[in-house]
C-alpha atoms as a PDB file:
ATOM      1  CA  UNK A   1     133.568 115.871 233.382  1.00  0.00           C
ATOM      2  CA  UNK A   2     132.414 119.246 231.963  1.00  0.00           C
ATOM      3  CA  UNK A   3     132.289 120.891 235.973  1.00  0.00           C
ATOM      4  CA  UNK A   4     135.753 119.337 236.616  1.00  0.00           C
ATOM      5  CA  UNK A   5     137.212 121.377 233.542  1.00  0.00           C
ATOM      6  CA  UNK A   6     135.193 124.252 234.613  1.00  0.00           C
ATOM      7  CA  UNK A   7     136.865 123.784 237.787  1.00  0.00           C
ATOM      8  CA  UNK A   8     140.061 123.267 236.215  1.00  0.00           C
ATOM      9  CA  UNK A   9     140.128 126.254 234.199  1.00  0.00           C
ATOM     10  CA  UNK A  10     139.029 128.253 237.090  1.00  0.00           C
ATOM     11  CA  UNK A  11     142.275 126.913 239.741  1.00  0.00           C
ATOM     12  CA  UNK A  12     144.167 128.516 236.756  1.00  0.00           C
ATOM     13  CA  UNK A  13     142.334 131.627 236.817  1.00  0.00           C
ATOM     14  CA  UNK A  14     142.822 132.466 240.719  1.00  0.00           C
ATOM     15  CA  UNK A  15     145.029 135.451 240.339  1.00  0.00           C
ATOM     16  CA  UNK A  16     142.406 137.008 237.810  1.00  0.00           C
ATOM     17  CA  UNK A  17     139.924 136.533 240.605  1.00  0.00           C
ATOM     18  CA  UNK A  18     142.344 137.976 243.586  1.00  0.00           C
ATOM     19  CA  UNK A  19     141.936 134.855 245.841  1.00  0.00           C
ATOM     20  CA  UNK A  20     140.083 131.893 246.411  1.00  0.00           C
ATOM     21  CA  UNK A  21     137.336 130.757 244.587  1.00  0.00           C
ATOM     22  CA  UNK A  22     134.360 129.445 246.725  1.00  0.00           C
ATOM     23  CA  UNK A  23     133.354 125.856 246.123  1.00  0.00           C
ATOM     24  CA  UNK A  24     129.551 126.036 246.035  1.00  0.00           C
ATOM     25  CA  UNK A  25     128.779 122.755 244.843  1.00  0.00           C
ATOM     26  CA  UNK A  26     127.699 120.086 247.316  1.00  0.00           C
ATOM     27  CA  UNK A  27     130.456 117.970 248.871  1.00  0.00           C
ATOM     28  CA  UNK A  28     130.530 114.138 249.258  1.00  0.00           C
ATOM     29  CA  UNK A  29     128.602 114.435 252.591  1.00  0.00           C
ATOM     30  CA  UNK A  30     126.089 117.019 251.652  1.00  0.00           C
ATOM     31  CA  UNK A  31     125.251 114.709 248.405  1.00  0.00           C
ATOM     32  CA  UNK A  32     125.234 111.822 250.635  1.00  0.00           C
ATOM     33  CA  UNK A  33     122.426 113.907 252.809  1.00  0.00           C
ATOM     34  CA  UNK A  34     120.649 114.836 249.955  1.00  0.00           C
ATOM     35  CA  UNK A  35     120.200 111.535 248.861  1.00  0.00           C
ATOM     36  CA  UNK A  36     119.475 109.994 251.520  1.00  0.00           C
ATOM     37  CA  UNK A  37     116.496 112.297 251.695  1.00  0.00           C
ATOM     38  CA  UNK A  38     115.633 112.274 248.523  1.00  0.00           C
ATOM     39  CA  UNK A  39     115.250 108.598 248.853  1.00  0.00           C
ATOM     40  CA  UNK A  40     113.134 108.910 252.538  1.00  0.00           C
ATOM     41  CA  UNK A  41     111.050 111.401 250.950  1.00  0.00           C
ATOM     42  CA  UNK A  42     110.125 109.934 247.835  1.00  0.00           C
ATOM     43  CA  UNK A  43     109.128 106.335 249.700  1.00  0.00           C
ATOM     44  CA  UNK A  44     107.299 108.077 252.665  1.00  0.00           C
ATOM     45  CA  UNK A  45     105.720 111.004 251.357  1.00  0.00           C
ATOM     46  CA  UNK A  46     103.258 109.527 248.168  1.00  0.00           C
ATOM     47  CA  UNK A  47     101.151 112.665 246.742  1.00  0.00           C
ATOM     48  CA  UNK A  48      98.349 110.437 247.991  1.00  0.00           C
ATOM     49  CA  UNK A  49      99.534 111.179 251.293  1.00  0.00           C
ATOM     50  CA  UNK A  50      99.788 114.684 250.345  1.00  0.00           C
ATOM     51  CA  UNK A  51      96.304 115.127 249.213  1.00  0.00           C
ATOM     52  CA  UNK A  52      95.126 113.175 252.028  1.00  0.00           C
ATOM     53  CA  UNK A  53      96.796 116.124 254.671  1.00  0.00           C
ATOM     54  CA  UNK A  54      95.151 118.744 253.016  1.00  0.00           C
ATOM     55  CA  UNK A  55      91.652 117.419 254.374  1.00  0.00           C
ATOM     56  CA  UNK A  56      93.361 116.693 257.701  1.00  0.00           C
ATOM     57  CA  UNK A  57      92.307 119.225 260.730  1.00  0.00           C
ATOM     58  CA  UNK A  58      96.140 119.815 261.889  1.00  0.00           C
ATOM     59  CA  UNK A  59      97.251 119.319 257.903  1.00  0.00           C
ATOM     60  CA  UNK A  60      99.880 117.321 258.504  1.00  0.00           C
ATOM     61  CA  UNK A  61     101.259 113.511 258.895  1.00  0.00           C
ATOM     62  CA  UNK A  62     101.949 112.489 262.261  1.00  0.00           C
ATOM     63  CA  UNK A  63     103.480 109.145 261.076  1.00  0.00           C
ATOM     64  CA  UNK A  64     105.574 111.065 258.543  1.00  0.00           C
ATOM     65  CA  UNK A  65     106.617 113.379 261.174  1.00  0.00           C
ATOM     66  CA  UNK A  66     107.793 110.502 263.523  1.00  0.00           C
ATOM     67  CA  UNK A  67     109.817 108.840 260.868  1.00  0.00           C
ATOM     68  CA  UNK A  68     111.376 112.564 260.010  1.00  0.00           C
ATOM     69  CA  UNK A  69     112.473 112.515 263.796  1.00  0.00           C
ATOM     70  CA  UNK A  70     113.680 109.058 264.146  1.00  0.00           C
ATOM     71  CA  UNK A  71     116.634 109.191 260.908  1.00  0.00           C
ATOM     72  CA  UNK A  72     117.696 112.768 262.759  1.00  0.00           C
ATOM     73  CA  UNK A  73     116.091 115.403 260.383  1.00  0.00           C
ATOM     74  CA  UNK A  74     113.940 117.131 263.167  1.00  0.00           C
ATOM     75  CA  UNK A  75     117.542 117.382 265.296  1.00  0.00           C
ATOM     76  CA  UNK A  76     119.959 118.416 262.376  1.00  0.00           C
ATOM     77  CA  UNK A  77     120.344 122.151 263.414  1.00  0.00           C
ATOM     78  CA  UNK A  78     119.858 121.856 267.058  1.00  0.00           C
ATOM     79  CA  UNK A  79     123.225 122.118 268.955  1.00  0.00           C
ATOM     80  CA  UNK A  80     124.527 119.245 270.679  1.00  0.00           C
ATOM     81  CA  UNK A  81     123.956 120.243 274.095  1.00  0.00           C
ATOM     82  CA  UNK A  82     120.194 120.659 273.964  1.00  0.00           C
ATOM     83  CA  UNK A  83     120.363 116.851 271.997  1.00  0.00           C
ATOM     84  CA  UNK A  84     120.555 117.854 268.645  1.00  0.00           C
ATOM     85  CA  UNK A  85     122.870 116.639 265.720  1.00  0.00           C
ATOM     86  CA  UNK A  86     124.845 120.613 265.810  1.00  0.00           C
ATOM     87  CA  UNK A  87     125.032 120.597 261.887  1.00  0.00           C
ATOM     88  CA  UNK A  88     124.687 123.973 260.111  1.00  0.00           C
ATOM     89  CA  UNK A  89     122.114 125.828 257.697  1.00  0.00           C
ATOM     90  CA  UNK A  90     123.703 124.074 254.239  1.00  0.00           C
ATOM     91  CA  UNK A  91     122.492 120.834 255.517  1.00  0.00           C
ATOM     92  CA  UNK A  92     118.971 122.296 257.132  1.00  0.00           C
ATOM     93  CA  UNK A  93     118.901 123.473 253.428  1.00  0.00           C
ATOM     94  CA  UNK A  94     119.232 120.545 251.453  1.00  0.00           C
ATOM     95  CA  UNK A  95     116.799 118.447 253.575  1.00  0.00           C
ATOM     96  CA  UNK A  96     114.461 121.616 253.355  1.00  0.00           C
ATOM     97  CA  UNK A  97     114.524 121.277 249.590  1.00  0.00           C
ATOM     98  CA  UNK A  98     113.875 117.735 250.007  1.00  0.00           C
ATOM     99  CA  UNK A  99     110.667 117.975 251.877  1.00  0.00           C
ATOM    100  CA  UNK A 100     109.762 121.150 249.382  1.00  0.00           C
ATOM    101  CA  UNK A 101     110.299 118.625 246.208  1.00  0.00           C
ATOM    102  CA  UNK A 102     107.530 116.229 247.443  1.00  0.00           C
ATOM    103  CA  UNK A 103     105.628 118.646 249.131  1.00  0.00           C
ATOM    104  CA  UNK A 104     105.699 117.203 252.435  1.00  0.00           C
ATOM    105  CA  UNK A 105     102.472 117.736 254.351  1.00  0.00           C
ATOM    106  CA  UNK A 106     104.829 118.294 257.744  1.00  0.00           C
ATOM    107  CA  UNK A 107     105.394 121.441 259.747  1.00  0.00           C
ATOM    108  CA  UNK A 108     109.375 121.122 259.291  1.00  0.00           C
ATOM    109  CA  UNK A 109     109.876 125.176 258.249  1.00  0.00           C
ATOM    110  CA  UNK A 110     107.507 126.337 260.929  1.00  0.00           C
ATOM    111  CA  UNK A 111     109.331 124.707 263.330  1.00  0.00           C
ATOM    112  CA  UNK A 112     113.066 124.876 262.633  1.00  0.00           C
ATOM    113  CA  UNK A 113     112.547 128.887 262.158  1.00  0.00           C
ATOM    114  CA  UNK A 114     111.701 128.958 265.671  1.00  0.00           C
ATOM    115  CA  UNK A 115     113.778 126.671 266.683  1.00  0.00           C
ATOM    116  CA  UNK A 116     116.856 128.308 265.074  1.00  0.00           C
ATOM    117  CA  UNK A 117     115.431 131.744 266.699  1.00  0.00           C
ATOM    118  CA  UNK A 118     115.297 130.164 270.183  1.00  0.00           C
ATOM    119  CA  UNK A 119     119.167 128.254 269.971  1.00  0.00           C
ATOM    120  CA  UNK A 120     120.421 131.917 268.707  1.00  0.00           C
ATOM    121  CA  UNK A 121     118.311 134.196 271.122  1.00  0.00           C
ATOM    122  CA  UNK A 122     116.535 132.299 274.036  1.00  0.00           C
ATOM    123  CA  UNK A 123     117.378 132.469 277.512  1.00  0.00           C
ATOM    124  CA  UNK A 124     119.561 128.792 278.815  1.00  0.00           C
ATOM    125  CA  UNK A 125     115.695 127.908 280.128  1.00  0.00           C
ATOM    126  CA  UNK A 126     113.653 128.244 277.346  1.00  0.00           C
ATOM    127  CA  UNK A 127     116.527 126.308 275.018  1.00  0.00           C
ATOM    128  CA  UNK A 128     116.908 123.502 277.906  1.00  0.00           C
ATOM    129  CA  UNK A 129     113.118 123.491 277.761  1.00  0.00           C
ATOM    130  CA  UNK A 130     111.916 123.274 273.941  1.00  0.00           C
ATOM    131  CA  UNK A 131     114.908 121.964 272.140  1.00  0.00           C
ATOM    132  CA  UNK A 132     115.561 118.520 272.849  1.00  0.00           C
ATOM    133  CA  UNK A 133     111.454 118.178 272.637  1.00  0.00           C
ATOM    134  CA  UNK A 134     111.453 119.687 268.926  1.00  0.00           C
ATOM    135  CA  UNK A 135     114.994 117.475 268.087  1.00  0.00           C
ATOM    136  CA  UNK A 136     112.975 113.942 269.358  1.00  0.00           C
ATOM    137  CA  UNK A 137     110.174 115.097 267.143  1.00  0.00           C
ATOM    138  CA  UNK A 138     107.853 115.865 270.518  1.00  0.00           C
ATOM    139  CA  UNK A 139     107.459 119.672 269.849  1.00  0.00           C
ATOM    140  CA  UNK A 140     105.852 121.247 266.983  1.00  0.00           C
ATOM    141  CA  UNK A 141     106.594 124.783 266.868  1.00  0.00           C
ATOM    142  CA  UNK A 142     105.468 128.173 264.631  1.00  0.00           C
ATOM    143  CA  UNK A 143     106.391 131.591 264.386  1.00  0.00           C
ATOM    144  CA  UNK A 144     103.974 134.772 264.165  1.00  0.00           C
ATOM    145  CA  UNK A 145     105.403 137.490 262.783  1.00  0.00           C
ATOM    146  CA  UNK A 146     103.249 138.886 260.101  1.00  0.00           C
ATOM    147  CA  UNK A 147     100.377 141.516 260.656  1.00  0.00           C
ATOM    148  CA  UNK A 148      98.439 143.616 258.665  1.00  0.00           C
ATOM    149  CA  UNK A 149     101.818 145.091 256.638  1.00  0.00           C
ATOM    150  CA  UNK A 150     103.535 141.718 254.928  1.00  0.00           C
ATOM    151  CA  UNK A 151     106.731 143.094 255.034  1.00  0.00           C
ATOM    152  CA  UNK A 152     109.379 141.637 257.212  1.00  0.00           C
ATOM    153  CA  UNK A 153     110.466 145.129 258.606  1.00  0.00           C
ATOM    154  CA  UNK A 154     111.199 146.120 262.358  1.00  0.00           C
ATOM    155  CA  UNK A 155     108.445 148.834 262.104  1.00  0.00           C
ATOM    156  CA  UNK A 156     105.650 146.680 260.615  1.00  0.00           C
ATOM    157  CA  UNK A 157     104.996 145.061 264.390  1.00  0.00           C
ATOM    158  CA  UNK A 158     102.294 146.573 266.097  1.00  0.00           C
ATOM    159  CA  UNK A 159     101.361 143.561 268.254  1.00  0.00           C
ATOM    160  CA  UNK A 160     102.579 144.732 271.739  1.00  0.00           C
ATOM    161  CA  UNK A 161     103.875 142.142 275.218  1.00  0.00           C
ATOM    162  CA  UNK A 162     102.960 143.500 278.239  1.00  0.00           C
ATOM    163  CA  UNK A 163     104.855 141.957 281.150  1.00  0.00           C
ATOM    164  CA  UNK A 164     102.311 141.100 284.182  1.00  0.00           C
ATOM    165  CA  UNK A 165     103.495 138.991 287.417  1.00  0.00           C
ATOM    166  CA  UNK A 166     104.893 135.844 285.803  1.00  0.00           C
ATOM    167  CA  UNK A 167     102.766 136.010 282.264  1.00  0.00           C
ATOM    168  CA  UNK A 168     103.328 138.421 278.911  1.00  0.00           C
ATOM    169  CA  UNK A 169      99.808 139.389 277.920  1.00  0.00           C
ATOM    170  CA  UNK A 170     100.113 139.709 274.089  1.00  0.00           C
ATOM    171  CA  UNK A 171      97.886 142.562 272.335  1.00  0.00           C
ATOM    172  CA  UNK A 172      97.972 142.673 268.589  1.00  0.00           C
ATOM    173  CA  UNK A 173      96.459 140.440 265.387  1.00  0.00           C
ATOM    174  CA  UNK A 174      99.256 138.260 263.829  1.00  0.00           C
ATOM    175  CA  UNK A 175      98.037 136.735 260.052  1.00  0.00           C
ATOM    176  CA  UNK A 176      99.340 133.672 257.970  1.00  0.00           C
ATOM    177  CA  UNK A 177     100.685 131.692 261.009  1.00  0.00           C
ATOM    178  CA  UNK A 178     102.131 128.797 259.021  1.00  0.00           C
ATOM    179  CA  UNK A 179     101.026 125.710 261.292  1.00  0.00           C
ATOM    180  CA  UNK A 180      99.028 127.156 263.647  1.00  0.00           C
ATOM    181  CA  UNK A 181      96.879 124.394 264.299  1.00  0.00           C
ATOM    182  CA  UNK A 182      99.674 121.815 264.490  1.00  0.00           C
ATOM    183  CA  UNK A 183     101.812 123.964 266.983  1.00  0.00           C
ATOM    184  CA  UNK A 184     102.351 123.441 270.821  1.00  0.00           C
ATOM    185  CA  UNK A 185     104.106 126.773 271.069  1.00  0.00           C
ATOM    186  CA  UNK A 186     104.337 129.893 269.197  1.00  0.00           C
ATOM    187  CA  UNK A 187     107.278 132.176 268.871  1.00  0.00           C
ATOM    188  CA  UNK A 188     105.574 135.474 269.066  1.00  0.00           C
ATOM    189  CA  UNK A 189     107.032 138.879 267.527  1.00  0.00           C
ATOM    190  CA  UNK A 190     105.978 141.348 269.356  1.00  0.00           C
ATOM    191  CA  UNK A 191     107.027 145.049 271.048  1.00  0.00           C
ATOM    192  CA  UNK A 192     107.502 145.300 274.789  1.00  0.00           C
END
């Protein structure tokens, strides 16, 4: 009741503000996502299970991961064309804080960074390729950007891509790979 006055008393206030006011609380879908993995999270993801990944070799749950693909999280931002569901970043977002609440021992951020980086700036081959295997949940992918600067700054890559015949020989150290062991391909930032 108290946000619907708030609301209320803002709708009188528009002409103070000079124009519309942005809604920024969830709509009926977006709490109907939420919940729903909320509910997922909090029946398939026990800290037990947590604790348990952090002793695993790749670190995280391969039956956890499976279930993530088959109710559509591992598709959710992945355009329609290349199989995905074609939502946007709010709803990427709320399942993201979802997985972050239980601490889910999965390599869902790893991969959708890449994957968002390939649907916005691969080439038609590499998105036929890898994104209908990440949206069934058969690709795990990671990103290496860091290096010896943590900043996230054009001029802090010093790992170089040298193109030879039909391969990119990759010179450089990249640090805190998020994933690395768990990944079947790695989005590297580099300078060619």
């Amino acid at each position: 009741k108290c946000l619907e006055e708030d609301w209320d008393y803002l709708e009188d206030k528009k002409s103070f503000y000079k124009g519309n006011i942005m809604d920024v609380l969830p709509n009926e879908e977006e709490q109907m996502i939420r919940n729903s993995a909320r509910v997922f999270f909090e029946a398939e993801c026990p800290t037990s299970l947590v604790r348990e990944m952090e002793k695993d070799d790749q670190g995280y749950s391969r039956e956890l991961w499976s279930k993530m693909s088959e109710v559509g999280w591992l598709s959710l931002v992945i355009p329609e064309a290349y199989g995905g569901s074609g939502f946007g970043m709010t709803t990427l977002g709320i399942v993201m804080a979802e997985t972050g609440r239980v601490l889910a021992p999965v390599p869902f951020h790893s991969t959708m960074t890449a994957a968002l980086a390939i649907s916005s700036f691969g080439t038609e081959q590499q998105k036929h390729d890898i994104l209908p295997l990440v949206a069934d949940g058969n690709q795990i992918l990671t990103w290496a950007f860091t290096e010896e600067d943590p900043r996230y700054l054009p001029e802090t890559i010093h790992t170089t891509g040298e193109v030879q015949g039909d391969k990119l020989i990759v010179n450089g150290t990249k640090m805190f790979v998020d994933n690395f062991e768990a990944a079947d391909q790695i989005l590297i930032v580099c300078r060619t």
